[in-house]
Protein backbone atom coordinates (compact mmCIF):
# COMPACT_ATOMS: atom_id res chain seq x y z
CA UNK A 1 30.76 22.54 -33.85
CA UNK A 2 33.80 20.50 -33.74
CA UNK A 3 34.02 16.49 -34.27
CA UNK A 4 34.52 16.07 -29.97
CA UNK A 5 31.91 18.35 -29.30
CA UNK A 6 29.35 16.68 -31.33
CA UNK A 7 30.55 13.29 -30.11
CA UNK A 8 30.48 14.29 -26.59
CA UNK A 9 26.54 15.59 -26.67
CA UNK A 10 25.51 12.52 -28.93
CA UNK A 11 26.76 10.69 -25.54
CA UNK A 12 25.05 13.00 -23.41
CA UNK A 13 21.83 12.25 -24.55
CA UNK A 14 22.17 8.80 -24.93
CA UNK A 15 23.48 8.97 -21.40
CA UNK A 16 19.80 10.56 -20.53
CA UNK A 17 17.85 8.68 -22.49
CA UNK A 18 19.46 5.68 -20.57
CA UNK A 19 18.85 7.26 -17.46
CA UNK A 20 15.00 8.10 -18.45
CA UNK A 21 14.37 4.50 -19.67
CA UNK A 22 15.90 2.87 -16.88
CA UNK A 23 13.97 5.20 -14.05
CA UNK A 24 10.33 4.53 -16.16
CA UNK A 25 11.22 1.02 -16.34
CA UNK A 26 11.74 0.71 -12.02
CA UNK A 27 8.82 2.82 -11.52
CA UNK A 28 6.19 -0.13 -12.96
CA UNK A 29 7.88 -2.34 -10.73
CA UNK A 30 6.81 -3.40 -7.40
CA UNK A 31 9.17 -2.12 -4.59
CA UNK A 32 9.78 -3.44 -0.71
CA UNK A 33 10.93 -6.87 0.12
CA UNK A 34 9.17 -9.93 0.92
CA UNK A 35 8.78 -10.58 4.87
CA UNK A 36 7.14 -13.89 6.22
CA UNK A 37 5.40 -13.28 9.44
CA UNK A 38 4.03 -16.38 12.27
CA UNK A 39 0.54 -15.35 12.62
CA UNK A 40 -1.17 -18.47 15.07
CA UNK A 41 1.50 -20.74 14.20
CA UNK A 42 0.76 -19.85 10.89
CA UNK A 43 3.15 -18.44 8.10
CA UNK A 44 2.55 -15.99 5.93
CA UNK A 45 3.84 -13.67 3.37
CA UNK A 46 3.73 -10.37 2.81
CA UNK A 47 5.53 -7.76 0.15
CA UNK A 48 6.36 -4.82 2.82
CA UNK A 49 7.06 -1.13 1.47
CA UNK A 50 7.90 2.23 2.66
CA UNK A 51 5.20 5.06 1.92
CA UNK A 52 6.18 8.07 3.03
CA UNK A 53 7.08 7.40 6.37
CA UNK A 54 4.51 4.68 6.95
CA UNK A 55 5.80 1.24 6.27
CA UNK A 56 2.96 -0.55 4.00
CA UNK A 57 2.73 -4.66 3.92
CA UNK A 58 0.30 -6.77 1.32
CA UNK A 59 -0.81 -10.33 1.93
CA UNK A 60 1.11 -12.61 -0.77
CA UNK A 61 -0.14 -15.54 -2.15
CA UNK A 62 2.30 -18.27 -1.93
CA UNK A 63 2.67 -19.10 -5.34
CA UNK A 64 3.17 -15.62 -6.51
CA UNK A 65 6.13 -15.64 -4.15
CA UNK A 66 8.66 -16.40 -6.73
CA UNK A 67 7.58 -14.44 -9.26
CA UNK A 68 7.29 -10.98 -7.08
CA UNK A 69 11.02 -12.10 -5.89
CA UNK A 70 11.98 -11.75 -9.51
CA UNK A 71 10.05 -8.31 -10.05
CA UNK A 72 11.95 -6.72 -6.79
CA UNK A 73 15.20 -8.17 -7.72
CA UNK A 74 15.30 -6.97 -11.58
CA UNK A 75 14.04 -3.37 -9.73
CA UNK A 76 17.01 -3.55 -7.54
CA UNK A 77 19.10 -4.02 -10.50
CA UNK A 78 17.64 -1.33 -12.12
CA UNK A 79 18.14 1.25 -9.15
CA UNK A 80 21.99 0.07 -9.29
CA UNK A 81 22.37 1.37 -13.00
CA UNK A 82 20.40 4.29 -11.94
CA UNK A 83 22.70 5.10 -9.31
CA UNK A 84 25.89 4.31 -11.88
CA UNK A 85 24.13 6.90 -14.80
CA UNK A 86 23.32 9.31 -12.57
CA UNK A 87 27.32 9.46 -11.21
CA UNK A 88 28.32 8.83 -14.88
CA UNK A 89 26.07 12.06 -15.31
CA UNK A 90 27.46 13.88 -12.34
CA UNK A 91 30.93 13.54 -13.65
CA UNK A 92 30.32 14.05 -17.38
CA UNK A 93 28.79 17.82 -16.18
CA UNK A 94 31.76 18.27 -13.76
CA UNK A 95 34.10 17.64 -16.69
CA UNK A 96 32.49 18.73 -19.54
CA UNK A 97 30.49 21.64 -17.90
CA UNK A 98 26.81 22.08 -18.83
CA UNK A 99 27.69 24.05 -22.38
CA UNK A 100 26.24 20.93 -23.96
């Protein structure tokens, strides 16, 4: 196997392995946003999520609030490099070909 070959599957699978690490890592995060609802002039806070095609909410405490923010924001930023691999991915087997 030549020198470019080589190099180009050593980035292949580090380009998976990425991928993989990256999708395990959003999975044990919490996903939805964070909705406050007026509830007898009341406000409270709830994480809201899509299952299926059911749209899911869960009280919040307001002290976790900031926190949670944190956990759906560093997921969000995780989906974005997912999205960006799995292009990088598309492309690299559009160029390359899948004889790696």
């Amino acid at each position: 196997m030549s020198i470019l070959a080589e190099i180009l599957k050593e980035e292949y699978e580090r380009l998976n392995s990425i991928l993989a690490s990256y999708e395990k890592m959003a999975a044990d995060l919490p996903k939805g946003s964070i909705r406050k609802k007026t509830i007898g002039g009341r406000q409270y806070t709830y994480l809201q999520w899509r299952d299926k095609d059911r749209v899911r909410s869960k009280y919040i405490k307001s002290e976790d609030v900031p926190s949670l923010s944190e956990l759906i924001e560093r997921r969000r930023q995780y989906e974005n490099e997912i999205k960006s691999l799995r292009l990088s991915k598309k492309e690299f087997d559009r160029v390359i070909g899948k004889e790696l």
